[in-house]
N, C-alpha and C. Protein backbone atom coordinates (compact mmCIF):
# COMPACT_ATOMS: atom_id res chain seq x y z
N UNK A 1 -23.66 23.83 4.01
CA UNK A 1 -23.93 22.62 3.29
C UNK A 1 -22.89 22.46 2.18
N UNK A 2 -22.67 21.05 2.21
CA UNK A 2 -21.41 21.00 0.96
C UNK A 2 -22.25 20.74 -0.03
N UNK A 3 -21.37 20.93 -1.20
CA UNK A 3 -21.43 21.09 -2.51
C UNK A 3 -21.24 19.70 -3.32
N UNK A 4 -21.82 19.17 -4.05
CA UNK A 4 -21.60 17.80 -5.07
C UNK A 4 -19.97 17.48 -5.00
N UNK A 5 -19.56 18.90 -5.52
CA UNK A 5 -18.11 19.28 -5.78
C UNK A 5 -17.27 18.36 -5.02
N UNK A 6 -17.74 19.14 -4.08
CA UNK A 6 -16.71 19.08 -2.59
C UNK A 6 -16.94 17.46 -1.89
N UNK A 7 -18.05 17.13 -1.80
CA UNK A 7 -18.44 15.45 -1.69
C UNK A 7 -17.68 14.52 -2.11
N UNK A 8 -17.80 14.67 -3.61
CA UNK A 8 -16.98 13.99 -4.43
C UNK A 8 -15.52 13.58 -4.52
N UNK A 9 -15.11 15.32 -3.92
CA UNK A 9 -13.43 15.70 -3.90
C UNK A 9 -13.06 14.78 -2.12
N UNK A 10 -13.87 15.03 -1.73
CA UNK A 10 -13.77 14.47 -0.36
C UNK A 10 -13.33 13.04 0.06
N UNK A 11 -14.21 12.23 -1.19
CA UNK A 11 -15.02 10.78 -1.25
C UNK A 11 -13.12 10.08 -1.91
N UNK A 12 -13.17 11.25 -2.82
CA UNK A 12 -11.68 10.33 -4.02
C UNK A 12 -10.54 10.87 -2.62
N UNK A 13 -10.30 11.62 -1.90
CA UNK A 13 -9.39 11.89 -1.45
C UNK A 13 -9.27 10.50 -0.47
N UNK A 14 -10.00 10.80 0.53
CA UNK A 14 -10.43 9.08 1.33
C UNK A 14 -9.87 7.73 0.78
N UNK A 15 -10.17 7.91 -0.81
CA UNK A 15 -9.93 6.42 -2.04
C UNK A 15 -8.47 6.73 -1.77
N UNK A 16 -8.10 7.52 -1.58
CA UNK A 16 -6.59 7.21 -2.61
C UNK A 16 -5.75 7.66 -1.08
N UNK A 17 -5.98 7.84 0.09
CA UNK A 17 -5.50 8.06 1.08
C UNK A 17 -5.70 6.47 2.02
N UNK A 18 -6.60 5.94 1.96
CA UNK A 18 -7.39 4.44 2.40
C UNK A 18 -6.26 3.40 1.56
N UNK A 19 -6.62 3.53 0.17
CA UNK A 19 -5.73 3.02 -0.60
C UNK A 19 -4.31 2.71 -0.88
N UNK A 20 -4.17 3.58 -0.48
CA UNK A 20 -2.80 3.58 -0.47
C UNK A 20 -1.66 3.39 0.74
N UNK A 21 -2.46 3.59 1.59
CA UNK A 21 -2.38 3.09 3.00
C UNK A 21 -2.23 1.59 3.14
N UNK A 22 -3.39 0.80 2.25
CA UNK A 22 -3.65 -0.56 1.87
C UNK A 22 -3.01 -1.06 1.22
N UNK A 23 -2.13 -0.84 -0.07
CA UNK A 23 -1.49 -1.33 -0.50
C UNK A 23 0.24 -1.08 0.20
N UNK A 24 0.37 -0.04 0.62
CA UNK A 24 2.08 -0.14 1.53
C UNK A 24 1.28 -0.75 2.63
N UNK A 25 0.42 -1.35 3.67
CA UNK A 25 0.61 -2.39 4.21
C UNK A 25 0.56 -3.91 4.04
N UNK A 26 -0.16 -3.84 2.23
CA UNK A 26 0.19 -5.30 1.88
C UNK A 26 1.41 -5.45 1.49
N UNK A 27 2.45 -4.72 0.96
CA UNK A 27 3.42 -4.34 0.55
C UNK A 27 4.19 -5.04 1.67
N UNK A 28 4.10 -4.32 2.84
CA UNK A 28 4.95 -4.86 4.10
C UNK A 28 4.99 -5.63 4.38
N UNK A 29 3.70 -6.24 4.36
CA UNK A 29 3.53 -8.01 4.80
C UNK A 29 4.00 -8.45 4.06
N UNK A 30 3.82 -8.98 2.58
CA UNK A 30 4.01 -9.12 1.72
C UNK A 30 6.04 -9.89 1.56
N UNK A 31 6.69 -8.28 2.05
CA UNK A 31 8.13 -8.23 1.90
C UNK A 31 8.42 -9.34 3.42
N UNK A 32 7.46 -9.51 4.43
CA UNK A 32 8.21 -10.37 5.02
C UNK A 32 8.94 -12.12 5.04
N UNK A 33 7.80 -12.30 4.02
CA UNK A 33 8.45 -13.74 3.65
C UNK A 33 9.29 -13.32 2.89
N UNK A 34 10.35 -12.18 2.47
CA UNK A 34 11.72 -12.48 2.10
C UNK A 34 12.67 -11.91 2.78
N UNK A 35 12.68 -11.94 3.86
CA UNK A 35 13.78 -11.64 4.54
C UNK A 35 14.95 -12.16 4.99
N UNK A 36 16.10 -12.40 5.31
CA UNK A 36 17.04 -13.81 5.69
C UNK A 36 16.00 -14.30 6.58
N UNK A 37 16.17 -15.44 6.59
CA UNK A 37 15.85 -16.31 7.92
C UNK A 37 14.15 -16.32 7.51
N UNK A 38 13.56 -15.91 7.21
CA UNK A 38 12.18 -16.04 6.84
C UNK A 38 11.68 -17.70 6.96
N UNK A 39 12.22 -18.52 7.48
CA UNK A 39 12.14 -19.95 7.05
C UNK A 39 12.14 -20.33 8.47
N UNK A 40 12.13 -19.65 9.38
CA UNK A 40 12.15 -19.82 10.87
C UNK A 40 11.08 -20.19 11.67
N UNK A 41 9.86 -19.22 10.55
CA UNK A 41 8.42 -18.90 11.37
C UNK A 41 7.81 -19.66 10.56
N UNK A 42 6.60 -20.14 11.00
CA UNK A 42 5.52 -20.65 9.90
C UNK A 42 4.56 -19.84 8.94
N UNK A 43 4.69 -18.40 10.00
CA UNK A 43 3.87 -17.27 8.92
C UNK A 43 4.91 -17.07 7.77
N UNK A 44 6.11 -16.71 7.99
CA UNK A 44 7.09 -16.10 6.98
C UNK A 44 7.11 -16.89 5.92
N UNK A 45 6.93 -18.21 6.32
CA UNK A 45 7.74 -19.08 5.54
C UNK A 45 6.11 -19.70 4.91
N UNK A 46 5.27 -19.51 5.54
CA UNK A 46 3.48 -19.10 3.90
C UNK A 46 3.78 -18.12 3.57
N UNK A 47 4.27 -16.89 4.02
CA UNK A 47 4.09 -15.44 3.03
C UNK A 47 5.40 -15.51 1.83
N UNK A 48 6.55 -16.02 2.33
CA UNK A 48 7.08 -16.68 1.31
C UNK A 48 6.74 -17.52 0.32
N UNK A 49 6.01 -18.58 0.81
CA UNK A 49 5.15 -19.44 -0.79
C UNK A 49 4.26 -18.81 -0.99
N UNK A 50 3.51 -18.13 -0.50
CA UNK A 50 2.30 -17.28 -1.50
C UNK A 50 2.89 -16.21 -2.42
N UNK A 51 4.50 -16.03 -2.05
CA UNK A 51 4.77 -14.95 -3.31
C UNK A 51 5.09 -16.01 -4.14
N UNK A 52 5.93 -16.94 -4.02
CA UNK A 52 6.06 -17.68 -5.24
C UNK A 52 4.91 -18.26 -6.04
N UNK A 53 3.93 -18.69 -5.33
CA UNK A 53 2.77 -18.88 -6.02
C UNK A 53 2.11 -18.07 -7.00
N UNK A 54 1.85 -16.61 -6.39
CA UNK A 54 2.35 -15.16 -6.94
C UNK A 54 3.03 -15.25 -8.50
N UNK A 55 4.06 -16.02 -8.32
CA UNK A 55 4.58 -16.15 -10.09
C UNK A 55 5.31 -15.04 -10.00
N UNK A 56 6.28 -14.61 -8.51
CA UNK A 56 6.81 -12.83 -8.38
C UNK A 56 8.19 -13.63 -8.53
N UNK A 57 8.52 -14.90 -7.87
CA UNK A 57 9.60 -15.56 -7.64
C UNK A 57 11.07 -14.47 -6.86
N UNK A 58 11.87 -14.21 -8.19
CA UNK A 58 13.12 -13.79 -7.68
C UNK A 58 12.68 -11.71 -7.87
N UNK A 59 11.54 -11.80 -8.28
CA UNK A 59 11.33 -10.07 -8.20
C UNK A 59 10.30 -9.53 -6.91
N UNK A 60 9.97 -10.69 -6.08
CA UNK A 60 8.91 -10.09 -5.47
C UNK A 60 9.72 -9.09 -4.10
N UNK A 61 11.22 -8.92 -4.23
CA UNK A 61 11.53 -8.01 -3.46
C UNK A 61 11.28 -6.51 -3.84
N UNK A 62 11.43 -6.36 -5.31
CA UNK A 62 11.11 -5.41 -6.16
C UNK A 62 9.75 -4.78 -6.13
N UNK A 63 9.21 -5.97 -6.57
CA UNK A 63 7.27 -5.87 -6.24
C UNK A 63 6.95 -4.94 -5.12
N UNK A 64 7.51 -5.57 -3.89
CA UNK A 64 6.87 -5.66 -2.08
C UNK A 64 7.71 -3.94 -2.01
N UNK A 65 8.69 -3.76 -2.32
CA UNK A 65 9.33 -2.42 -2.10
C UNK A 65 8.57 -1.12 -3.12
N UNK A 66 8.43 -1.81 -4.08
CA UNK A 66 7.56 -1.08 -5.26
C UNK A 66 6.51 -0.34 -4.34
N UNK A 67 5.35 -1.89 -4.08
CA UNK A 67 3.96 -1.41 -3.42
C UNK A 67 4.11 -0.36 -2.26
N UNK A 68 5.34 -0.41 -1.69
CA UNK A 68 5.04 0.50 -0.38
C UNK A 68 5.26 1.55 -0.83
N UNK A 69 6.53 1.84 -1.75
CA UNK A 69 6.75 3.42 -2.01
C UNK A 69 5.46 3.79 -3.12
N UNK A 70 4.61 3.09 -3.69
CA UNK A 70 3.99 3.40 -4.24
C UNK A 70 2.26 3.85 -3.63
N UNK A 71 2.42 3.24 -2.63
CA UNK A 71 1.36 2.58 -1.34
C UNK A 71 1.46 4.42 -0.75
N UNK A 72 2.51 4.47 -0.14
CA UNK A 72 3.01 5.79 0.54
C UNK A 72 2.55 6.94 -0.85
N UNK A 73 3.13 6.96 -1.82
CA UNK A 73 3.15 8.22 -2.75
C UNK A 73 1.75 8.44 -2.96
N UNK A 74 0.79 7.94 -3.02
CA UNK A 74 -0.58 7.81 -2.95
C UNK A 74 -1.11 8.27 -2.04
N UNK A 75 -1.19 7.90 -0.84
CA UNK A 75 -1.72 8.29 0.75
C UNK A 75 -0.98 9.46 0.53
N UNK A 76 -0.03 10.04 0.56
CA UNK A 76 0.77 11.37 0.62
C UNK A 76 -0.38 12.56 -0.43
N UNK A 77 -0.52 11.95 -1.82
CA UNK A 77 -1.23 12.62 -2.71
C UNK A 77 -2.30 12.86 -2.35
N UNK A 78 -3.21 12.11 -1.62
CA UNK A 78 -4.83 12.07 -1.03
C UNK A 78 -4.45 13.37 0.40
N UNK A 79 -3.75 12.93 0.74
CA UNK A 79 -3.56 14.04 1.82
C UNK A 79 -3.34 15.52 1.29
N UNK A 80 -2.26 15.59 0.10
CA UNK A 80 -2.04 17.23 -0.16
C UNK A 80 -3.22 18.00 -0.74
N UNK A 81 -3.88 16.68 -1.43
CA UNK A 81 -5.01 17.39 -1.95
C UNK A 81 -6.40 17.84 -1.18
N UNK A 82 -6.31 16.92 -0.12
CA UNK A 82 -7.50 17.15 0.98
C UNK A 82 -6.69 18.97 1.34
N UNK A 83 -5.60 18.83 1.95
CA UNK A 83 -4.86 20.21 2.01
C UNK A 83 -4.96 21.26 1.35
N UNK A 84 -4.80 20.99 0.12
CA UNK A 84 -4.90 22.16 -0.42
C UNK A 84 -5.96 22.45 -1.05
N UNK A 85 -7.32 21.67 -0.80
CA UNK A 85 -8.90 21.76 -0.97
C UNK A 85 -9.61 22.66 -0.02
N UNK A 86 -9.03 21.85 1.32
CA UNK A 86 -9.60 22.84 2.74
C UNK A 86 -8.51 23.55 3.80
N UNK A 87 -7.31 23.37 3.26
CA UNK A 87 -6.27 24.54 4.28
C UNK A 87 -6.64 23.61 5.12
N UNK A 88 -6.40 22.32 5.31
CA UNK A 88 -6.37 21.64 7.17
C UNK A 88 -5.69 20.20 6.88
């Protein structure tokens, strides 16, 4: 039987492994309305005005690259710690 401890440690690892997963794939989407040519498709070219709407304008390449490596460093952290909680 687990422990409160271990529940808990379990529950935040999930948060921040889920999470972060979630934000580098909004991240991705996100970066596709700025790509060249983004003005081609009708999705690209809404995910493009929803960043400007956003108020990200000329940084939301910064933003969208931000979220993923930040998206990733997260999911990575939820994982080492599940690791080095239970060796698996």
């Amino acid at each position: 039987m687990k422990s409160l401890k271990d529940r808990k440690a379990a529950r935040k690892e999930k948060g921040m492994i889920y999470g972060g997963l979630g934000a580098m794939g909004t991240g991705m989407i996100a970066s596709l309305g700025e790509f060249m040519g983004y003005s081609e498709s009708d999705m690209t070219n809404f995910l493009h005005d929803l960043n400007h709407m956003a108020g990200l304008d000329e940084y939301t390449g910064l933003v969208t690259v931000g979220m993923v490596f930040a998206g990733m460093a997260l999911a990575l952290k939820g994982v080492a710690d599940r690791y080095d909680r239970t060796g698996k």
